[in-house]
N, C-alpha and C. Protein backbone atom coordinates (compact mmCIF):
# COMPACT_ATOMS: atom_id res chain seq x y z
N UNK A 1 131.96 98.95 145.29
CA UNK A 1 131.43 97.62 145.42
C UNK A 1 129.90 97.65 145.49
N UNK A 2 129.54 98.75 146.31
CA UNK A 2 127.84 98.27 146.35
C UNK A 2 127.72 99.50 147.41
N UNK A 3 126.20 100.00 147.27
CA UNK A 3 125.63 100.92 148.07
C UNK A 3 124.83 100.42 149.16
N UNK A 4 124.37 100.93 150.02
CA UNK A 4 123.07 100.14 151.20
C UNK A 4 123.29 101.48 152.40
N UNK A 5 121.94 101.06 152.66
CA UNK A 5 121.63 102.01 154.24
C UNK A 5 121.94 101.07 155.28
N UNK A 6 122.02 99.74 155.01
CA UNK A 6 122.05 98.94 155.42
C UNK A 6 123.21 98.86 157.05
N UNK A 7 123.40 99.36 158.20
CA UNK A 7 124.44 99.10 158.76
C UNK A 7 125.45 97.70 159.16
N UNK A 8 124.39 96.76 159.66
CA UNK A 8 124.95 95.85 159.75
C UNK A 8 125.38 94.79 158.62
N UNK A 9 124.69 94.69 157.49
CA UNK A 9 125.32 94.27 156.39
C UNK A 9 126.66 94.96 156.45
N UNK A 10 126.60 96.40 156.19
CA UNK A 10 128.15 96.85 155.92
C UNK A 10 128.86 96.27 156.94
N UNK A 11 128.71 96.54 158.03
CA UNK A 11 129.71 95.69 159.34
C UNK A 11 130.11 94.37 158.97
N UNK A 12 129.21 93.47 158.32
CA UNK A 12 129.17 92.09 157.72
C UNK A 12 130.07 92.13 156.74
N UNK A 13 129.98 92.58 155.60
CA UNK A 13 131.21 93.22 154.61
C UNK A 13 132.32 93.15 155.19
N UNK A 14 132.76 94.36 155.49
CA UNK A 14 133.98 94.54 156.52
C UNK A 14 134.32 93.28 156.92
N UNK A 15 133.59 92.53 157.44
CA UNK A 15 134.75 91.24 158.73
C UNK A 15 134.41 90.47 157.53
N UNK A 16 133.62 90.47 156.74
CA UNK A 16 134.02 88.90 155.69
C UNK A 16 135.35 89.24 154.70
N UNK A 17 135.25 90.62 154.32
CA UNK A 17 136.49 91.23 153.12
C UNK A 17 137.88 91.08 154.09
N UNK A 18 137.63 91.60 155.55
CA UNK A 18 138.92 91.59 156.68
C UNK A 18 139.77 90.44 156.72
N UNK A 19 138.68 89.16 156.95
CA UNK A 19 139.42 87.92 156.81
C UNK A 19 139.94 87.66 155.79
N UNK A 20 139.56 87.97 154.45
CA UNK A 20 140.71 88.09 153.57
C UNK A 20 141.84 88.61 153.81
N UNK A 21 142.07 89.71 153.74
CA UNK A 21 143.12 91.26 154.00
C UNK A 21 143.08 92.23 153.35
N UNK A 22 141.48 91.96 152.91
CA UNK A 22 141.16 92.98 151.96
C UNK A 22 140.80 94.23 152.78
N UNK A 23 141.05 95.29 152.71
CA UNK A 23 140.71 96.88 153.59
C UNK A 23 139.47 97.24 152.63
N UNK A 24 138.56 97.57 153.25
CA UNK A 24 137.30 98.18 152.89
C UNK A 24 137.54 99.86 153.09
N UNK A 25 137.00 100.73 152.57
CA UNK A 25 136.54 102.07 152.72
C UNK A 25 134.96 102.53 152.62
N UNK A 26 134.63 102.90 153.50
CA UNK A 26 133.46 102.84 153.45
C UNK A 26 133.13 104.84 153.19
N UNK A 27 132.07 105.01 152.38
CA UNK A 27 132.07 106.47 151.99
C UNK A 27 131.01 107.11 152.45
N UNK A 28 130.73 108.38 152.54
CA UNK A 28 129.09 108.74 153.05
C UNK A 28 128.56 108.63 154.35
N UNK A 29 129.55 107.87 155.39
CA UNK A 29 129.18 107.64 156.59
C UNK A 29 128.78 109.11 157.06
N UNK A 30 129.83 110.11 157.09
CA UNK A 30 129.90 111.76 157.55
C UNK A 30 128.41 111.91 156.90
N UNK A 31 128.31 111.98 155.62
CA UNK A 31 127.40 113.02 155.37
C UNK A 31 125.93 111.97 155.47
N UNK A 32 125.82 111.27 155.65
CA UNK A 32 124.46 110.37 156.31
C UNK A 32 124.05 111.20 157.53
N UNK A 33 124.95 111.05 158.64
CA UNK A 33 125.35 111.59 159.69
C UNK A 33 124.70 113.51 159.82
N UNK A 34 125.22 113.68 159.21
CA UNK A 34 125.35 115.59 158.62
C UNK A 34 123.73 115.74 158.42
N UNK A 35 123.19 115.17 157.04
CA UNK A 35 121.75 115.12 156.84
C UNK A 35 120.42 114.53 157.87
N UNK A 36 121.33 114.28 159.38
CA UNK A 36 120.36 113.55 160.37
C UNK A 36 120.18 112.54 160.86
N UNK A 37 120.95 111.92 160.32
CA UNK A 37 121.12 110.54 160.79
C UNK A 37 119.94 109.18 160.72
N UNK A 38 119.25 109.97 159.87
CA UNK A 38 117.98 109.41 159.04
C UNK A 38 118.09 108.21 158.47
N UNK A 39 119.52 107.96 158.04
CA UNK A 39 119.82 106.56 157.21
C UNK A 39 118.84 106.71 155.36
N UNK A 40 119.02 107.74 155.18
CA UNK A 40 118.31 108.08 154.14
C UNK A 40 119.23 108.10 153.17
N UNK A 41 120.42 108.25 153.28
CA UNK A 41 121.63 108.55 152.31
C UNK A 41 122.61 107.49 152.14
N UNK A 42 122.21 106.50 151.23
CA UNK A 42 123.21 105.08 151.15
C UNK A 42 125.18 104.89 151.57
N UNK A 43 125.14 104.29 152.35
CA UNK A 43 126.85 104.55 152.20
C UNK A 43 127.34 103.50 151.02
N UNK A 44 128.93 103.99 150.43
CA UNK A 44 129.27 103.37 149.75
C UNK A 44 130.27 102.56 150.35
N UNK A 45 130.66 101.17 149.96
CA UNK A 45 132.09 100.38 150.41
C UNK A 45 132.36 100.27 149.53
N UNK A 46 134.21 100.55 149.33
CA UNK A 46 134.90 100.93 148.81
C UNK A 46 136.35 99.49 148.56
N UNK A 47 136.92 99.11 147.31
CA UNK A 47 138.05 98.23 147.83
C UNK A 47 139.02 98.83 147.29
N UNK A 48 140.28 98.47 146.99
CA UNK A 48 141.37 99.36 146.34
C UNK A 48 141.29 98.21 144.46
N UNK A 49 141.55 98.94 143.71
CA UNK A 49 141.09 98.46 142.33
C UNK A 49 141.54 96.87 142.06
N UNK A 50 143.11 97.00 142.97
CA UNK A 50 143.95 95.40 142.60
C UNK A 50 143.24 94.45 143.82
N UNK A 51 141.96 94.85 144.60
CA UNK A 51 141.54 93.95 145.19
C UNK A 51 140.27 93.24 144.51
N UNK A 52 139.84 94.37 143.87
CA UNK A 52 138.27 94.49 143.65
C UNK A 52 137.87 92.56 142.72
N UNK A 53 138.35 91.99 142.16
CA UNK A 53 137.85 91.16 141.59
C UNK A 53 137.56 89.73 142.93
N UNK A 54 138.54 89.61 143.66
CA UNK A 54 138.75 88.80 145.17
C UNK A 54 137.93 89.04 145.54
N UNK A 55 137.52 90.51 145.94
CA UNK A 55 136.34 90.92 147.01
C UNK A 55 134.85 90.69 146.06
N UNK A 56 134.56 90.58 145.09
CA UNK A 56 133.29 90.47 144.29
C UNK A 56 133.34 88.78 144.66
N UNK A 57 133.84 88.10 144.42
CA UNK A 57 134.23 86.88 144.60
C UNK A 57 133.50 86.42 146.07
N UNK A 58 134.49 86.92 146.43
CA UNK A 58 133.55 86.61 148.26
C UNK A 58 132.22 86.85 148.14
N UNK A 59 132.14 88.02 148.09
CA UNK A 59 130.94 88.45 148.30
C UNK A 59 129.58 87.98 147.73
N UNK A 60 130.10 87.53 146.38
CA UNK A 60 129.20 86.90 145.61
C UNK A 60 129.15 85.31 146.18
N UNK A 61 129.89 84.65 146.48
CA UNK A 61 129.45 83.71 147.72
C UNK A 61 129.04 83.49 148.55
N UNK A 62 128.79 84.70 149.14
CA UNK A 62 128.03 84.58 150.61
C UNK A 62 126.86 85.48 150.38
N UNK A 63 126.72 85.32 148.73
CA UNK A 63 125.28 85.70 148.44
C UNK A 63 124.75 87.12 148.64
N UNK A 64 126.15 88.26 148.60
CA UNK A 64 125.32 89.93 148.43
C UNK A 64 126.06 90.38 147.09
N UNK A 65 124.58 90.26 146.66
CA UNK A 65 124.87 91.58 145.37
C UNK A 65 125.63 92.86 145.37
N UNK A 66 126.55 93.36 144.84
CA UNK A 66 127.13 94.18 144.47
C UNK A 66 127.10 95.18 143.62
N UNK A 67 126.61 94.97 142.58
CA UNK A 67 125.99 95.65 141.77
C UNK A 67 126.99 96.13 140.50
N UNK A 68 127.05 97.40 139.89
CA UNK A 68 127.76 97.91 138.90
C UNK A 68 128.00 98.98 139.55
N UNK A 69 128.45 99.42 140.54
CA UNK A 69 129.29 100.19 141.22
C UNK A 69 130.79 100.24 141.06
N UNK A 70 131.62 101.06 140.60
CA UNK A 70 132.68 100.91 140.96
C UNK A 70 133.59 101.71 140.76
């Protein structure tokens, strides 16, 4: 869905995709973490493929870019 260092956006993600019932995966958290915790290393959120058009949907309503990730 989209990359960011961003934490609380991603947290934001999560509870807007949740209230759907959409499950997020979020990737890179560990190795952000691993490299220092610097926030230097973007995490990825993740949806399952038969969600992914719903969750662009939202998201693109409440106005965050997503990008060509996927």
């Amino acid at each position: 869905m989209l990359r960011t260092n961003d934490l609380v956006l991603i947290s934001y993600i999560e509870a807007l995709l949740a209230d759907s019932e959409i499950q997020t995966f979020v990737l890179d958290g560990h190795t952000s973490v691993i490299e220092g915790s610097l926030g230097v290393l973007p995490r990825r959120i993740m949806v399952a493929d038969d969600h992914e058009v719903r969750a662009r949907v939202i998201l693109s309503a409440a106005e965050i870019e997503t990008g060509p990730y996927g």
